[in-house]
Protein backbone atom coordinates (compact mmCIF):
# COMPACT_ATOMS: atom_id res chain seq x y z
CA UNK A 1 232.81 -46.15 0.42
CA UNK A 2 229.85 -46.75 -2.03
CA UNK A 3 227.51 -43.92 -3.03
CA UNK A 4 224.53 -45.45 -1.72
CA UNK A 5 226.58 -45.32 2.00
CA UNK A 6 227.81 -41.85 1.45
CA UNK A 7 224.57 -40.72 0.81
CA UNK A 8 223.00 -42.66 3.85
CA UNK A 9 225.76 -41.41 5.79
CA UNK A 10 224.98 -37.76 4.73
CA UNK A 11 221.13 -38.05 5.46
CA UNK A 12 221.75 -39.15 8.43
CA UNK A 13 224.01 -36.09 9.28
CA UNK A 14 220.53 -34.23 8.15
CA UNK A 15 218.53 -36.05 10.38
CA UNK A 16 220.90 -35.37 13.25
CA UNK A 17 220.75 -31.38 13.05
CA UNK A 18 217.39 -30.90 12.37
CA UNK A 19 216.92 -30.46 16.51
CA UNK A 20 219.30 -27.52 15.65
CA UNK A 21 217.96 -25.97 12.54
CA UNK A 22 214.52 -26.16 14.46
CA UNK A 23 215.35 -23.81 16.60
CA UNK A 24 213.28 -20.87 17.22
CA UNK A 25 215.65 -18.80 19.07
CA UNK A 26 213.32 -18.15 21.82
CA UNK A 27 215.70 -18.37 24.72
CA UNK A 28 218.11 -16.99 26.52
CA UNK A 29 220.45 -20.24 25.58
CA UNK A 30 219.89 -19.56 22.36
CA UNK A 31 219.59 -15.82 21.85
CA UNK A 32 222.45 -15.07 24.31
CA UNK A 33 225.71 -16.24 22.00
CA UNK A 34 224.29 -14.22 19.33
CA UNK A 35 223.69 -10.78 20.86
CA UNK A 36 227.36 -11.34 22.43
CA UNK A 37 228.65 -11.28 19.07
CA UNK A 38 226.49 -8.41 18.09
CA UNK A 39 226.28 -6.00 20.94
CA UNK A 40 227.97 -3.25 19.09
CA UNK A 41 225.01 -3.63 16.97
CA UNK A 42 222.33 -3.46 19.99
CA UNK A 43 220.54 0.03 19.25
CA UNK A 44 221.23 2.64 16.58
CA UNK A 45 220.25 6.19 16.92
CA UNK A 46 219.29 7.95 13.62
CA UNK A 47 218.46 11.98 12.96
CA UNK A 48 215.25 12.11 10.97
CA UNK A 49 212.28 14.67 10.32
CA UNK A 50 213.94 16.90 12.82
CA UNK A 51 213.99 14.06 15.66
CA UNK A 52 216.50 11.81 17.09
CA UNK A 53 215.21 8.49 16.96
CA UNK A 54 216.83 5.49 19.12
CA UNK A 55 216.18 2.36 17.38
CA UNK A 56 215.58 -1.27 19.64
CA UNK A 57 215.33 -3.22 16.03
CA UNK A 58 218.58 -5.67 16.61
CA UNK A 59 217.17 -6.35 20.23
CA UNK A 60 213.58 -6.67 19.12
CA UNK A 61 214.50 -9.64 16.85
CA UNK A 62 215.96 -11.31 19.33
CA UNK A 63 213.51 -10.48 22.15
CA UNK A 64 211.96 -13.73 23.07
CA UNK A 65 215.27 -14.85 25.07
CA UNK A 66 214.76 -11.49 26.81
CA UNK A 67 212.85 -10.23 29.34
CA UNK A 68 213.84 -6.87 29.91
CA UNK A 69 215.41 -3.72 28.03
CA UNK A 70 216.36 -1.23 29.54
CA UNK A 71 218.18 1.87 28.37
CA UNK A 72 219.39 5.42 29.67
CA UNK A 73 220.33 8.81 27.25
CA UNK A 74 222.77 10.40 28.53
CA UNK A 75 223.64 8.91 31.99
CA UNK A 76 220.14 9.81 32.91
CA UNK A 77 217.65 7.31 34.91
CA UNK A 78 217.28 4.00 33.51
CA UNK A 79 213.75 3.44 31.78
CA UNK A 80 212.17 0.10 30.33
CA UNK A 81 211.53 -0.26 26.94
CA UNK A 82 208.46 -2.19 25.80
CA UNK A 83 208.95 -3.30 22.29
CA UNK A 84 206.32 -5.94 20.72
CA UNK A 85 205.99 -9.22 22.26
CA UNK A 86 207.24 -12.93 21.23
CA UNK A 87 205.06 -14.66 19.64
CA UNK A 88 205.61 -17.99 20.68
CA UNK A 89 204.06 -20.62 19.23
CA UNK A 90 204.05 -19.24 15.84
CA UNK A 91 206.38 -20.15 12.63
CA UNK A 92 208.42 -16.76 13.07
CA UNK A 93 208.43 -15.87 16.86
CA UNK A 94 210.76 -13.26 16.51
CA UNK A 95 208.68 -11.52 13.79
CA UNK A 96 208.31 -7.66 13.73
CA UNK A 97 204.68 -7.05 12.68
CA UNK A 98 203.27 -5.17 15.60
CA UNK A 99 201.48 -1.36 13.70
CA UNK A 100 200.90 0.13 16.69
CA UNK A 101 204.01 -0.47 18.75
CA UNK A 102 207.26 1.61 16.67
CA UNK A 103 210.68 0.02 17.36
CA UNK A 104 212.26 3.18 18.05
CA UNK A 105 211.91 6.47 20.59
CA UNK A 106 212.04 9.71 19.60
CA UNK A 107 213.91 12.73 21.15
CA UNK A 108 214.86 16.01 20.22
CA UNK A 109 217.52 16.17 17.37
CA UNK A 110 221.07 16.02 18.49
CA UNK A 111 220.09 15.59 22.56
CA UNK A 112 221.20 11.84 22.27
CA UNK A 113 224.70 12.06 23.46
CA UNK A 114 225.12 8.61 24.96
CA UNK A 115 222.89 5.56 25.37
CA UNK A 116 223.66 2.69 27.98
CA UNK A 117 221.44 -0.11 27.41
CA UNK A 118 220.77 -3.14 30.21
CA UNK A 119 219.20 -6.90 28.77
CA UNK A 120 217.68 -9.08 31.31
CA UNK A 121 217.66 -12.38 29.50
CA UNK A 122 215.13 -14.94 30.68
CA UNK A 123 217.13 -17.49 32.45
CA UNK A 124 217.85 -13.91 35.11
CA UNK A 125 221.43 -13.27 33.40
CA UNK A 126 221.88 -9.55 32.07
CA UNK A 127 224.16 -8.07 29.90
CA UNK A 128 225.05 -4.60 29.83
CA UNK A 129 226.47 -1.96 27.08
CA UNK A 130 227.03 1.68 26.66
CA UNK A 131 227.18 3.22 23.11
CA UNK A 132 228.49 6.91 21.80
CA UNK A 133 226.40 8.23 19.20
CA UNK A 134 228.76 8.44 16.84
CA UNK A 135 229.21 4.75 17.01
CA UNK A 136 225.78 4.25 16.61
CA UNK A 137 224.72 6.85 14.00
CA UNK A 138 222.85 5.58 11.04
CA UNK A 139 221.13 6.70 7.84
């Protein structure tokens, strides 16, 4: 094979994935294989100032396949969480630039025991996990 066709050959390899690296990762088809793979990463819970704090950050940047979040401390009720929206239409969709909306909750230190957390992505699926807090505990 000649350079000239290798390199034709390549470009067109380009040409056919740039549908894929386009994506925007603003559905649940596309959002859904990743935070499969990542669920133990879903929330973290860290002890600061005094507080507990449950962080929504890995769920927030993948929000615009989602609908709903949903979590409960401690088997208690199940409450929404309402993190930033998507911003679709925009370069970075996903992007975490809201000032007045925190990605986190805040609780009394060391009253998180237990978190269960419920997605509801946006084609209706949902997806479900429940984390200790030692398997969640960050610095």
């Amino acid at each position: 094979m000649t350079p000239r066709k290798t390199l034709k050959l390549a470009l067109a390899a380009v040409v056919l994935a740039a549908p894929a690296l386009a994506q925007q990762f603003t559905t649940a088809g596309e959002v859904k294989p990743i935070l499969t793979a990542t669920k133990s990463n879903w929330i973290a819970v860290r002890e600061y100032d005094g507080r507990d704090l449950l962080y929504f950050t890995h769920l927030l940047a993948w929000r615009c396949g989602l609908t709903e979040i949903h979590y409960a401390v401690n088997d208690g009720p199940e409450e929404r969480y309402d993190g930033e929206p998507c911003y679709e239409g925009e370069a970075q969709p996903n992007a975490i630039k809201a000032t007045d909306i925190m990605p986190f909750l805040s609780f009394d230190l060391k009253s998180i025991d237990s978190v269960s957390v419920r997605v509801v992505y946006d084609d209706t699926s949902e997806d479900s996990a429940r984390f200790e807090r030692a398997a969640v505990m960050t610095q």
